[in-house]
C-alpha atoms as a PDB file:
ATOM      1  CA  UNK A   1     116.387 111.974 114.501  1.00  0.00           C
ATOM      2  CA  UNK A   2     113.136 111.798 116.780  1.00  0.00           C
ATOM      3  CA  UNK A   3     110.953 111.533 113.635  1.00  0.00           C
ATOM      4  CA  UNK A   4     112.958 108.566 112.392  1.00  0.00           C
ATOM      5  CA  UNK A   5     112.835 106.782 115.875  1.00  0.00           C
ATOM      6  CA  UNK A   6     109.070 107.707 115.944  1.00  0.00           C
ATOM      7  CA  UNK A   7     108.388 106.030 112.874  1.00  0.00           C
ATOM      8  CA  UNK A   8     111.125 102.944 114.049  1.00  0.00           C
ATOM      9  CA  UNK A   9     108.583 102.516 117.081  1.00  0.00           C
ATOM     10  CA  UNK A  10     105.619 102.558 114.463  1.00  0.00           C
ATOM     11  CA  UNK A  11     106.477  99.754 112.629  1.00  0.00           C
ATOM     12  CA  UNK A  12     108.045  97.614 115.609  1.00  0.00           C
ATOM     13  CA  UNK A  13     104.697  98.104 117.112  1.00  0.00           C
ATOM     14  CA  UNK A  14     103.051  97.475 113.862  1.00  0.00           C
ATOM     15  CA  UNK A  15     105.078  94.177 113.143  1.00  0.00           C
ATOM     16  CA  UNK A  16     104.447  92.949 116.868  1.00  0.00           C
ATOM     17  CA  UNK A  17     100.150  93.311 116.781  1.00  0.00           C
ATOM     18  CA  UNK A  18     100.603  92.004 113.515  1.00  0.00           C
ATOM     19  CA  UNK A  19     102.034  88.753 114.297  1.00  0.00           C
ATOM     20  CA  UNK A  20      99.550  88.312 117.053  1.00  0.00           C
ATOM     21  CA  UNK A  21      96.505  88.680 114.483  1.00  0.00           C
ATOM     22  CA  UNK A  22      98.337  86.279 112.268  1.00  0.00           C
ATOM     23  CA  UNK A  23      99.110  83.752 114.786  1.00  0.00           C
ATOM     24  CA  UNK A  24      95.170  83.979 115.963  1.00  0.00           C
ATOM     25  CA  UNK A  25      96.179  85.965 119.412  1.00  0.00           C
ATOM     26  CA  UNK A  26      93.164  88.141 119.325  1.00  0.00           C
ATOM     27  CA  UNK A  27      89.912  86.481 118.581  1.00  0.00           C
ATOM     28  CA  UNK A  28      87.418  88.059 116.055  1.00  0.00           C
ATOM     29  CA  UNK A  29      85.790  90.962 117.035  1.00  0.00           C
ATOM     30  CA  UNK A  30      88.321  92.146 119.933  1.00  0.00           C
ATOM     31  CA  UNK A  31      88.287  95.459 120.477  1.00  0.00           C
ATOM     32  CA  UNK A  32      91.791  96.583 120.574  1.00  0.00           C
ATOM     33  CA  UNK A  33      91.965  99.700 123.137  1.00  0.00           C
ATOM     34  CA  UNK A  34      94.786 102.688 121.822  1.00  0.00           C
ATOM     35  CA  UNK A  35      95.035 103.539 125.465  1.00  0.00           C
ATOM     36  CA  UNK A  36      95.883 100.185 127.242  1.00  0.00           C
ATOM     37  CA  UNK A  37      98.300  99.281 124.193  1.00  0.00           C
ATOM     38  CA  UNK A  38     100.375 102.431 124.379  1.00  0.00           C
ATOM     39  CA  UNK A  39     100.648 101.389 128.430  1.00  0.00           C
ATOM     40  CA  UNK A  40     101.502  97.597 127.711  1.00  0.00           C
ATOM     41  CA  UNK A  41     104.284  98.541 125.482  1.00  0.00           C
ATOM     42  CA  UNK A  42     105.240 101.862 127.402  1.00  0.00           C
ATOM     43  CA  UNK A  43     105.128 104.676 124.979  1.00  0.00           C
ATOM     44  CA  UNK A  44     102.954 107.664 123.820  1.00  0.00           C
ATOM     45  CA  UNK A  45      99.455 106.909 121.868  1.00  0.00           C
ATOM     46  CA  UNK A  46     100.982 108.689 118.684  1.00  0.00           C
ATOM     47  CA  UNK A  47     102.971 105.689 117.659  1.00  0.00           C
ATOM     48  CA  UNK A  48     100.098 103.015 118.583  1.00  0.00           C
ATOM     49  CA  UNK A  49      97.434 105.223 116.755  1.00  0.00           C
ATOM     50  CA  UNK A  50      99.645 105.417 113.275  1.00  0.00           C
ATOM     51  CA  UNK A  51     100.800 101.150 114.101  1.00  0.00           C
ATOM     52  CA  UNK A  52      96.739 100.350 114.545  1.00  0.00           C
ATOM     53  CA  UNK A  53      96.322 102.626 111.232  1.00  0.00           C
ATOM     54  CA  UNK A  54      98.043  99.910 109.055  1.00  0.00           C
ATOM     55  CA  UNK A  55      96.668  97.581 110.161  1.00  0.00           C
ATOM     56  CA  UNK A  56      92.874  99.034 109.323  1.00  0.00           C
ATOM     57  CA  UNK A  57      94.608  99.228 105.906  1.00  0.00           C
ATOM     58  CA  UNK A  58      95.648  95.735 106.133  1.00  0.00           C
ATOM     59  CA  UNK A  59      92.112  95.159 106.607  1.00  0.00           C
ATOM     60  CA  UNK A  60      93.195  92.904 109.639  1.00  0.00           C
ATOM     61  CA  UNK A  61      91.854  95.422 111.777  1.00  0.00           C
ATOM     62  CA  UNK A  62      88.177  97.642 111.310  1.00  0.00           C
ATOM     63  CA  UNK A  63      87.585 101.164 112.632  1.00  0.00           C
ATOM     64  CA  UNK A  64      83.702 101.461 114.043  1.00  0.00           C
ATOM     65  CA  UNK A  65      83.229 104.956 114.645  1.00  0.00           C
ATOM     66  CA  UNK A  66      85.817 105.577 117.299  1.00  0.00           C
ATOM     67  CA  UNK A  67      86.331 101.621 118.198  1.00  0.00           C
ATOM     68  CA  UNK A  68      88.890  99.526 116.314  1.00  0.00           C
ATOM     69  CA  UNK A  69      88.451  96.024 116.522  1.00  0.00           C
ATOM     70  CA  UNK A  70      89.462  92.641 115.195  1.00  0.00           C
ATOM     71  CA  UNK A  71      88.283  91.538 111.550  1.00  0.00           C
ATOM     72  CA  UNK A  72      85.530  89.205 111.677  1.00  0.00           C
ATOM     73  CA  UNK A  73      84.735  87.827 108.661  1.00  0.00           C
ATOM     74  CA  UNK A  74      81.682  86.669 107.245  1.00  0.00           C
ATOM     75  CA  UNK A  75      81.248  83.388 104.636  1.00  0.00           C
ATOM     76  CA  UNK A  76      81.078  86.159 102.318  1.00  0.00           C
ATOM     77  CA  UNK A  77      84.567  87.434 102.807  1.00  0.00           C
ATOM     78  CA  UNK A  78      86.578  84.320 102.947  1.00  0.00           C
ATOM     79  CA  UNK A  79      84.833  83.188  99.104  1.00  0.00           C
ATOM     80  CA  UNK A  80      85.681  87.063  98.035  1.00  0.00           C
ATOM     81  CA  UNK A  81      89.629  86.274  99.630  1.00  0.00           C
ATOM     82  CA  UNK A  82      89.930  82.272  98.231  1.00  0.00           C
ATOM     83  CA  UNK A  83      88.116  83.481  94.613  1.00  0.00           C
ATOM     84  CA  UNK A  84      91.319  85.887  94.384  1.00  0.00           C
ATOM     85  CA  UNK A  85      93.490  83.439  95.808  1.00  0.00           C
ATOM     86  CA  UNK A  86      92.577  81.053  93.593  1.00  0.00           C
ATOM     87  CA  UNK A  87      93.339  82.169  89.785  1.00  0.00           C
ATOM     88  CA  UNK A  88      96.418  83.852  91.609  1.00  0.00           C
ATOM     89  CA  UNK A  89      98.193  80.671  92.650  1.00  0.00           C
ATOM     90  CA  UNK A  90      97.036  78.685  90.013  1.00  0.00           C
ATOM     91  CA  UNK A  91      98.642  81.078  87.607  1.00  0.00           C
ATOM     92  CA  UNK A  92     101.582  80.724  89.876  1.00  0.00           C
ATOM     93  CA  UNK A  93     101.345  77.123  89.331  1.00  0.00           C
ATOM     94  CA  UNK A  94     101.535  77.324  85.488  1.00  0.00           C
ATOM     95  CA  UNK A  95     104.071  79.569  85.285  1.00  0.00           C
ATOM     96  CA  UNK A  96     106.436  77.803  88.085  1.00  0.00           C
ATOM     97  CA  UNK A  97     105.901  74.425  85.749  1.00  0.00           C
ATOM     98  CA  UNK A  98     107.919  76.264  83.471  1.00  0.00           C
ATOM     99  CA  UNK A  99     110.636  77.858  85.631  1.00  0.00           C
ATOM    100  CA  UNK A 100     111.176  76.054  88.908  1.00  0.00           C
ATOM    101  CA  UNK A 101     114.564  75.113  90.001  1.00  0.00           C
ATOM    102  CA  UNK A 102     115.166  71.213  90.251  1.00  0.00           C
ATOM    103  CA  UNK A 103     116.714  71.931  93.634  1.00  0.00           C
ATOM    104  CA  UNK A 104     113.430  73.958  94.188  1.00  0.00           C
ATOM    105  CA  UNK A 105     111.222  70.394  93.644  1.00  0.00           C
ATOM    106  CA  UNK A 106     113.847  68.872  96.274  1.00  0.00           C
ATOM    107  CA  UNK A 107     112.492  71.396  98.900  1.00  0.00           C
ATOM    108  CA  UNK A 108     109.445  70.875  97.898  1.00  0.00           C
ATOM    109  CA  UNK A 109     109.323  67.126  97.841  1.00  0.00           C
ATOM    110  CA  UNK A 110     110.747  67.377 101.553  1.00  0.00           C
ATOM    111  CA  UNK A 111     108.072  69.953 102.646  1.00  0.00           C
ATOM    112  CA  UNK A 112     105.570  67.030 101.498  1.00  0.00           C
ATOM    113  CA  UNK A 113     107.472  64.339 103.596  1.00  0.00           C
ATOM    114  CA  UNK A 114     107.498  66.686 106.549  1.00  0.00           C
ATOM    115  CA  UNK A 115     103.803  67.467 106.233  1.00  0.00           C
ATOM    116  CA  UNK A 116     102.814  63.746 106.357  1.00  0.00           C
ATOM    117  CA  UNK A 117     105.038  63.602 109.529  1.00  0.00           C
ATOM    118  CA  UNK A 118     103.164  66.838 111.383  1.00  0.00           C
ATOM    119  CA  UNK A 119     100.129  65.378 110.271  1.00  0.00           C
ATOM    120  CA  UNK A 120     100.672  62.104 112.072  1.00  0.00           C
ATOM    121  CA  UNK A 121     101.669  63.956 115.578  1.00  0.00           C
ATOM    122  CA  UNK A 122      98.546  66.183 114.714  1.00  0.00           C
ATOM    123  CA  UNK A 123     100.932  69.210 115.048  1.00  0.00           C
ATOM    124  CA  UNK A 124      98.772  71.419 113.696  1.00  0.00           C
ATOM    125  CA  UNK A 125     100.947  74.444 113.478  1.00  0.00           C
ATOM    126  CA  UNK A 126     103.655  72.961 111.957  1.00  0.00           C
ATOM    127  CA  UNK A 127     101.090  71.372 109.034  1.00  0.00           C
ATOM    128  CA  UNK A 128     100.343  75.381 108.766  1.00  0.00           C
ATOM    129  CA  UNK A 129     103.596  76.670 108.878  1.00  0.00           C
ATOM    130  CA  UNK A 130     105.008  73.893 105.938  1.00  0.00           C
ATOM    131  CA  UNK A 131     101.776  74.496 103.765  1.00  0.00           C
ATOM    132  CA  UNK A 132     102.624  78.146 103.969  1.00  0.00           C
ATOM    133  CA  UNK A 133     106.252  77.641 102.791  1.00  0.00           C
ATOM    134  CA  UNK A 134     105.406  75.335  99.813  1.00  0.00           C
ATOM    135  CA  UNK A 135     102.854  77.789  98.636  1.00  0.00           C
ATOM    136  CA  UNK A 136     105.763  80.505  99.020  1.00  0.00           C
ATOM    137  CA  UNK A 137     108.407  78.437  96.967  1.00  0.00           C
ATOM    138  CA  UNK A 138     105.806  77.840  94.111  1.00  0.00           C
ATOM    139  CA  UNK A 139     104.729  81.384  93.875  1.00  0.00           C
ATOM    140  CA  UNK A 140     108.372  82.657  93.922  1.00  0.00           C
ATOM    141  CA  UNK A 141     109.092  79.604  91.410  1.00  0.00           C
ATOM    142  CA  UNK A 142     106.796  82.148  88.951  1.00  0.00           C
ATOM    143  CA  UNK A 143     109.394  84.453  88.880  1.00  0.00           C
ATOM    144  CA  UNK A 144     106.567  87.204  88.357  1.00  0.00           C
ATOM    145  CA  UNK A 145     107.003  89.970  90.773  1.00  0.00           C
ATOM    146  CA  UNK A 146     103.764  91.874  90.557  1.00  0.00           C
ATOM    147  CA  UNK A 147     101.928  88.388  90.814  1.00  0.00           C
ATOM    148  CA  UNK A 148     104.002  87.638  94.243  1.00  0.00           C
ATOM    149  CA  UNK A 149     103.359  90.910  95.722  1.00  0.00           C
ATOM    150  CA  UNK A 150      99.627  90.474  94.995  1.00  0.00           C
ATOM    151  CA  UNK A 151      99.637  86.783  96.303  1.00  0.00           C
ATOM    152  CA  UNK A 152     101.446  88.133  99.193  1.00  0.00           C
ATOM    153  CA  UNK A 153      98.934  90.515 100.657  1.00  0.00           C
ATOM    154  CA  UNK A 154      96.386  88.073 100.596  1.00  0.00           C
ATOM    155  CA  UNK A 155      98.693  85.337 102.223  1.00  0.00           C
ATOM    156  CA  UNK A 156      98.107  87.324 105.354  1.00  0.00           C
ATOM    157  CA  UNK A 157      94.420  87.471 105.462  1.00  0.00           C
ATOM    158  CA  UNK A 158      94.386  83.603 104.020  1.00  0.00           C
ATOM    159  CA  UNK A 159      96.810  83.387 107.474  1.00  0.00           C
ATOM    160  CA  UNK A 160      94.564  84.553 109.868  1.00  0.00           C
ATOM    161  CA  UNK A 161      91.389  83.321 108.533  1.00  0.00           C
ATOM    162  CA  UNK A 162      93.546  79.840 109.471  1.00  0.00           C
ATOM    163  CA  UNK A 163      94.860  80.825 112.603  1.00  0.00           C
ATOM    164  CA  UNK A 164      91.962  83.046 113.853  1.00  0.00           C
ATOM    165  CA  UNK A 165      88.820  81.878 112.612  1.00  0.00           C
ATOM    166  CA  UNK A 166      89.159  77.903 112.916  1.00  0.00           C
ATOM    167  CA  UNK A 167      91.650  77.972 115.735  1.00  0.00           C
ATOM    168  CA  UNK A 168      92.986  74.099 116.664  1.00  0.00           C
ATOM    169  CA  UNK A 169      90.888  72.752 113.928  1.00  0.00           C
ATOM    170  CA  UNK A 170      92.340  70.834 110.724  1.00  0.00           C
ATOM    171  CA  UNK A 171      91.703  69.751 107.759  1.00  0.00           C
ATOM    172  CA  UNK A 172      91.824  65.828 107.174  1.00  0.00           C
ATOM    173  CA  UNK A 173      95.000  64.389 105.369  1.00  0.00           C
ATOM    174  CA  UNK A 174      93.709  65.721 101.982  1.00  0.00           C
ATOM    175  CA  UNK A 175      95.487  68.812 101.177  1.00  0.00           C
ATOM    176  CA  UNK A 176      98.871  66.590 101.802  1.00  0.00           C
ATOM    177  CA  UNK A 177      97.794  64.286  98.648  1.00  0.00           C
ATOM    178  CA  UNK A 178      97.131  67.717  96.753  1.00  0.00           C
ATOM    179  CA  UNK A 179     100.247  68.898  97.148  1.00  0.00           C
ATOM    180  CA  UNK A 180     101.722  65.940  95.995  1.00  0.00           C
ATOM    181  CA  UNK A 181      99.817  65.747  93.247  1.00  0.00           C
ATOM    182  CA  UNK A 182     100.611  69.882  92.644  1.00  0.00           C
ATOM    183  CA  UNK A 183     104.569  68.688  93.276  1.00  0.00           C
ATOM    184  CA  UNK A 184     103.924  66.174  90.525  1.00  0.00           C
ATOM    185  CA  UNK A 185     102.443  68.017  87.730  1.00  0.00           C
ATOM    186  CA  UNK A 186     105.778  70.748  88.380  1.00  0.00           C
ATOM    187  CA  UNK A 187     108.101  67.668  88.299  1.00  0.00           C
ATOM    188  CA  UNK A 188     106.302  67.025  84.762  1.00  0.00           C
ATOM    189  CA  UNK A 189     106.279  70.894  83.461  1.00  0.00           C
ATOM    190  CA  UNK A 190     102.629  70.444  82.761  1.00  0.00           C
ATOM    191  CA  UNK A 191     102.057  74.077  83.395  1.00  0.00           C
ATOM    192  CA  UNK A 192      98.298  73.589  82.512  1.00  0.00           C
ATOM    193  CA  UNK A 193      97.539  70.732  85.062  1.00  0.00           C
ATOM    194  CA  UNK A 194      99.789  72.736  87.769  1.00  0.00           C
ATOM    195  CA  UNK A 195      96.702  75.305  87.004  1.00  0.00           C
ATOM    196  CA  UNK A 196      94.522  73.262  87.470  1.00  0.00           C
ATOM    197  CA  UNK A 197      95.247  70.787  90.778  1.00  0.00           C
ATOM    198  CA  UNK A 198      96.246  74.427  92.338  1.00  0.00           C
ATOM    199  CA  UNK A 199      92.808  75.747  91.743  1.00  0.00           C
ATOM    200  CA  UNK A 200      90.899  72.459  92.926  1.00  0.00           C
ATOM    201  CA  UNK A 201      93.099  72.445  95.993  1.00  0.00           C
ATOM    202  CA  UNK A 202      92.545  76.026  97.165  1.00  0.00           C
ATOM    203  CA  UNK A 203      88.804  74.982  96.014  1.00  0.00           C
ATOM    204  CA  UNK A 204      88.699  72.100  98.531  1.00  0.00           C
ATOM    205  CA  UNK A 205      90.424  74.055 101.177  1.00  0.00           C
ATOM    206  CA  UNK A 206      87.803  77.181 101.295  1.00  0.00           C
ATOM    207  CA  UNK A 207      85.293  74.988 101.476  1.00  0.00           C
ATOM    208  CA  UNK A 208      86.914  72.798 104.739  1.00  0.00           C
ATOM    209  CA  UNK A 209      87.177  76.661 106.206  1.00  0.00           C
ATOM    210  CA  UNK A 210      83.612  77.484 105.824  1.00  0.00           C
ATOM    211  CA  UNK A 211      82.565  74.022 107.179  1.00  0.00           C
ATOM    212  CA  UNK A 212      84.460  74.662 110.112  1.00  0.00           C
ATOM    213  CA  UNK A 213      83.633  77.902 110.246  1.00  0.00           C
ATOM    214  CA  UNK A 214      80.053  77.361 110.732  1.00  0.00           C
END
């Protein structure tokens, strides 16, 4: 019983600093301190130490000698994270074309609709959070589990590379004419042009990062 609430605590501390890298709480480079996080959420080290652990596997987090601290990634790492990215999704892309659900392109075609909105109250979040979910509804649209598993363990670093590294910046209106055009070539079941606009997109959108970036 104590090992199974040890490891309960683990992950519940796990899932908590993990939504704070994602959601661009720590800055790049923190140091995150074993000691003053067992304090803050009032337990032993053990369960921190094994949470922070993870996360190093993750590769949200990086161990330097006895310091852990905050990814900070260099140009370098964001074109090694989008080149993967990129033939993932767009393979997600073709194969969706040929399996998507019609009431699948009705979410979809809303998500787009709701984007434009966000965009006009420059709610910058909410552009994130809906790009995020019509990514997720393509890539499920696959119906290829070892491809969404793969796509999904970058979606976190591609998540806090957005939240972390260009903080209140945003992209111009582009990516919400991509989408549509993405949206478009699934309404038509060209699974080949679905490829293709989901490559240029993801193109176009590492490149906006490492503008901003620098």
């Amino acid at each position: 019983m104590e090992s199974i609430v040890r490891d309960t605590l683990n992950t519940q501390i796990y899932q908590i600093l993990k939504k704070r890298l994602l959601e661009g709480d720590y800055i790049p480079g923190d140091r995150l301190v074993e000691a003053k996080l067992a304090e803050e959420f009032g337990t032993s080290r053990g369960p921190v130490r094994e949470a922070l652990k993870i996360l190093i596997q993750d590769e949200l987090l990086v161990q330097k000698g006895n310091a852990i601290h905050v990814f900070s990634p260099s140009t370098s790492d964001m074109i090694d994270i989008y080149q993967v990215r990129q033939q993932m999704e767009s393979l997600a892309a073709k194969l969706a074309a040929q399996k998507i659900e019609s009431s699948e392109l009705e979410i979809l075609e809303k998500i787009v609709e709701e984007t434009k909105a966000a965009w006009l109250k420059q709610d910058k979040n909410r552009v994130v959070e809906l790009s995020i979910k019509f990514h997720e509804i393509i890539l499920k649209a696959s119906g290829n589990h070892q491809l969404i598993s793969l796509t999904n363990m970058i979606r976190d670093k591609v998540t806090y590379l957005r939240n972390s590294v260009v903080k209140e910046a945003m992209r111009d209106e582009s990516p919400i004419e991509e989408h549509s055009r993405i949206l478009s070539a699934l309404k038509e079941r060209n699974g080949d042009k679905a490829a293709k606009v989901m490559l240029e997109h993801i193109e176009h959108d590492l490149g906006a990062l490492i503008s901003l970036y620098k």
